[in-house]
Each structure stands twice: as C-alpha cells, then as structure tokens.
C-alpha atoms as a PDB file:
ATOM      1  CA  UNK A   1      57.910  16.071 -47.286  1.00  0.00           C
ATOM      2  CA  UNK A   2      58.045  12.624 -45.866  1.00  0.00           C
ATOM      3  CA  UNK A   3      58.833  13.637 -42.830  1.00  0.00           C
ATOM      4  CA  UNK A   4      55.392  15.858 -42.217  1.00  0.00           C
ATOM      5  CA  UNK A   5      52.972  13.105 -43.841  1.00  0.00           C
ATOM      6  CA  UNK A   6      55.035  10.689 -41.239  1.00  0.00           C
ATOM      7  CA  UNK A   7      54.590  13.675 -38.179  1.00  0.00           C
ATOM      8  CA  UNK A   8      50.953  14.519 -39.375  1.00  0.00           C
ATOM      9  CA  UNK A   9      49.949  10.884 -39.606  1.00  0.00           C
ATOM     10  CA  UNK A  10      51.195  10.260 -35.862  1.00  0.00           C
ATOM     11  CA  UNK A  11      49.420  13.255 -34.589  1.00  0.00           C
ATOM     12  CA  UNK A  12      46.228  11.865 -36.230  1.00  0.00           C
ATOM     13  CA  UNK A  13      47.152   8.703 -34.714  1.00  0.00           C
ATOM     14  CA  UNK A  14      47.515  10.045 -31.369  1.00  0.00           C
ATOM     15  CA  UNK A  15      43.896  11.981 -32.087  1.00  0.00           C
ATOM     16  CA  UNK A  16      42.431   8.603 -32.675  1.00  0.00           C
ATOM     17  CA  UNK A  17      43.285   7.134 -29.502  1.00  0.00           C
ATOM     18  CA  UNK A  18      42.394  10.353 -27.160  1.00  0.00           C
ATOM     19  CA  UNK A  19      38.873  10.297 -29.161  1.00  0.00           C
ATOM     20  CA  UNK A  20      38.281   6.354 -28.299  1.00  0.00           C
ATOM     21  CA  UNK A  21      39.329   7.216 -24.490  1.00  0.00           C
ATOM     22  CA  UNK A  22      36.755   9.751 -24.570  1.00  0.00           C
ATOM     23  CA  UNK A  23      34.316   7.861 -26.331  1.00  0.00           C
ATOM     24  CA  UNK A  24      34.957   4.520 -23.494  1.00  0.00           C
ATOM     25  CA  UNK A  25      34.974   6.950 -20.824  1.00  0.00           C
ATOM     26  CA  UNK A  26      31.342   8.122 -22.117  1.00  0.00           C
ATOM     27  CA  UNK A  27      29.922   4.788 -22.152  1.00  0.00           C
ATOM     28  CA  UNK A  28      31.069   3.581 -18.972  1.00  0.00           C
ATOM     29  CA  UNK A  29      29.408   6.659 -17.795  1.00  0.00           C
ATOM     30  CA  UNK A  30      26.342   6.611 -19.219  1.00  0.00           C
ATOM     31  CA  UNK A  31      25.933   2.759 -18.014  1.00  0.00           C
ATOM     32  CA  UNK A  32      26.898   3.132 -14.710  1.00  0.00           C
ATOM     33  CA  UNK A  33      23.607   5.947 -14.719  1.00  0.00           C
ATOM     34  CA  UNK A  34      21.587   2.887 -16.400  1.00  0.00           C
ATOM     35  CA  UNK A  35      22.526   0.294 -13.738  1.00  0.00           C
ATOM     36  CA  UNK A  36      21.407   3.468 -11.060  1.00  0.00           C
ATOM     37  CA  UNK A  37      17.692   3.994 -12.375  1.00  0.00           C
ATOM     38  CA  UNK A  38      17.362   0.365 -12.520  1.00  0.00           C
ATOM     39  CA  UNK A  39      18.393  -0.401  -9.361  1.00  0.00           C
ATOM     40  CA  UNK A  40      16.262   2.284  -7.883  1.00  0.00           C
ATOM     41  CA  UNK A  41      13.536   1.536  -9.820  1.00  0.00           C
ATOM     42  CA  UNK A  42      13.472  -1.958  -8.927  1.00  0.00           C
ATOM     43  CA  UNK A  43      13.544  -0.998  -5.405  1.00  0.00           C
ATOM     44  CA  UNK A  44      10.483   1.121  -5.716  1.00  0.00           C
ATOM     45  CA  UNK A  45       8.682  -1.747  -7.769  1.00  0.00           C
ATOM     46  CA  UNK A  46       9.580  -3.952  -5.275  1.00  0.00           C
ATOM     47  CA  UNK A  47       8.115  -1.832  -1.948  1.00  0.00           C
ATOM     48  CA  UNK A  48       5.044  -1.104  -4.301  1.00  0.00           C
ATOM     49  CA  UNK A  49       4.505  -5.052  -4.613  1.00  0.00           C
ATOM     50  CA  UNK A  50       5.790  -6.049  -0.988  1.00  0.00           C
ATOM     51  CA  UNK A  51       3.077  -3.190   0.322  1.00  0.00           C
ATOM     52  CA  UNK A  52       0.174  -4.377  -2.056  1.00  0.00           C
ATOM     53  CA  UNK A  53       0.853  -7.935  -0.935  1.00  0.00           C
ATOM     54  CA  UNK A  54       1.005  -7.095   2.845  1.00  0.00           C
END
C-alpha cells in the first residue's frame, strides 16, 4: 500500500512541475505579445506626433 501512495504521490509530483512549465511558458508568451503592441503602438504614436509637429 505504501508503495502506491509513494508511486501516486511522485506522479502527482511530476504533474505539478509539467503544469508550472506550462503555466511559465504561457506567461512568457503572452508578454512577449505585450512588449509587441507596445512597441508598435509607440511607433505609431510617435509618427502621429513627429507628423503633427512637422
């Protein structure tokens, strides 16, 4: 009996970390598509005021 909590409990264990992989994997993602609509929204803000300025 000990010996399936013990297996069950590593497979769990082993869940755990694939989930937080997943889960860093995600958020790197999803700020690296942040960081991209910034940057190209800055750039349009900035030819909008360079062009009303000019």
């Amino acid at each position: 009996m000990t010996d399936a909590s013990e297996a069950n409990k590593e497979r769990n264990r082993e869940i755990a970390r694939n989930e937080e992989a997943k889960q860093v994997t995600g958020s790197i993602r999803v700020s690296s598509w942040a960081v991209a609509v910034v940057v190209i929204i800055g750039g349009i803000l900035f030819t909008l005021g360079w062009l009303a300025v000019r």
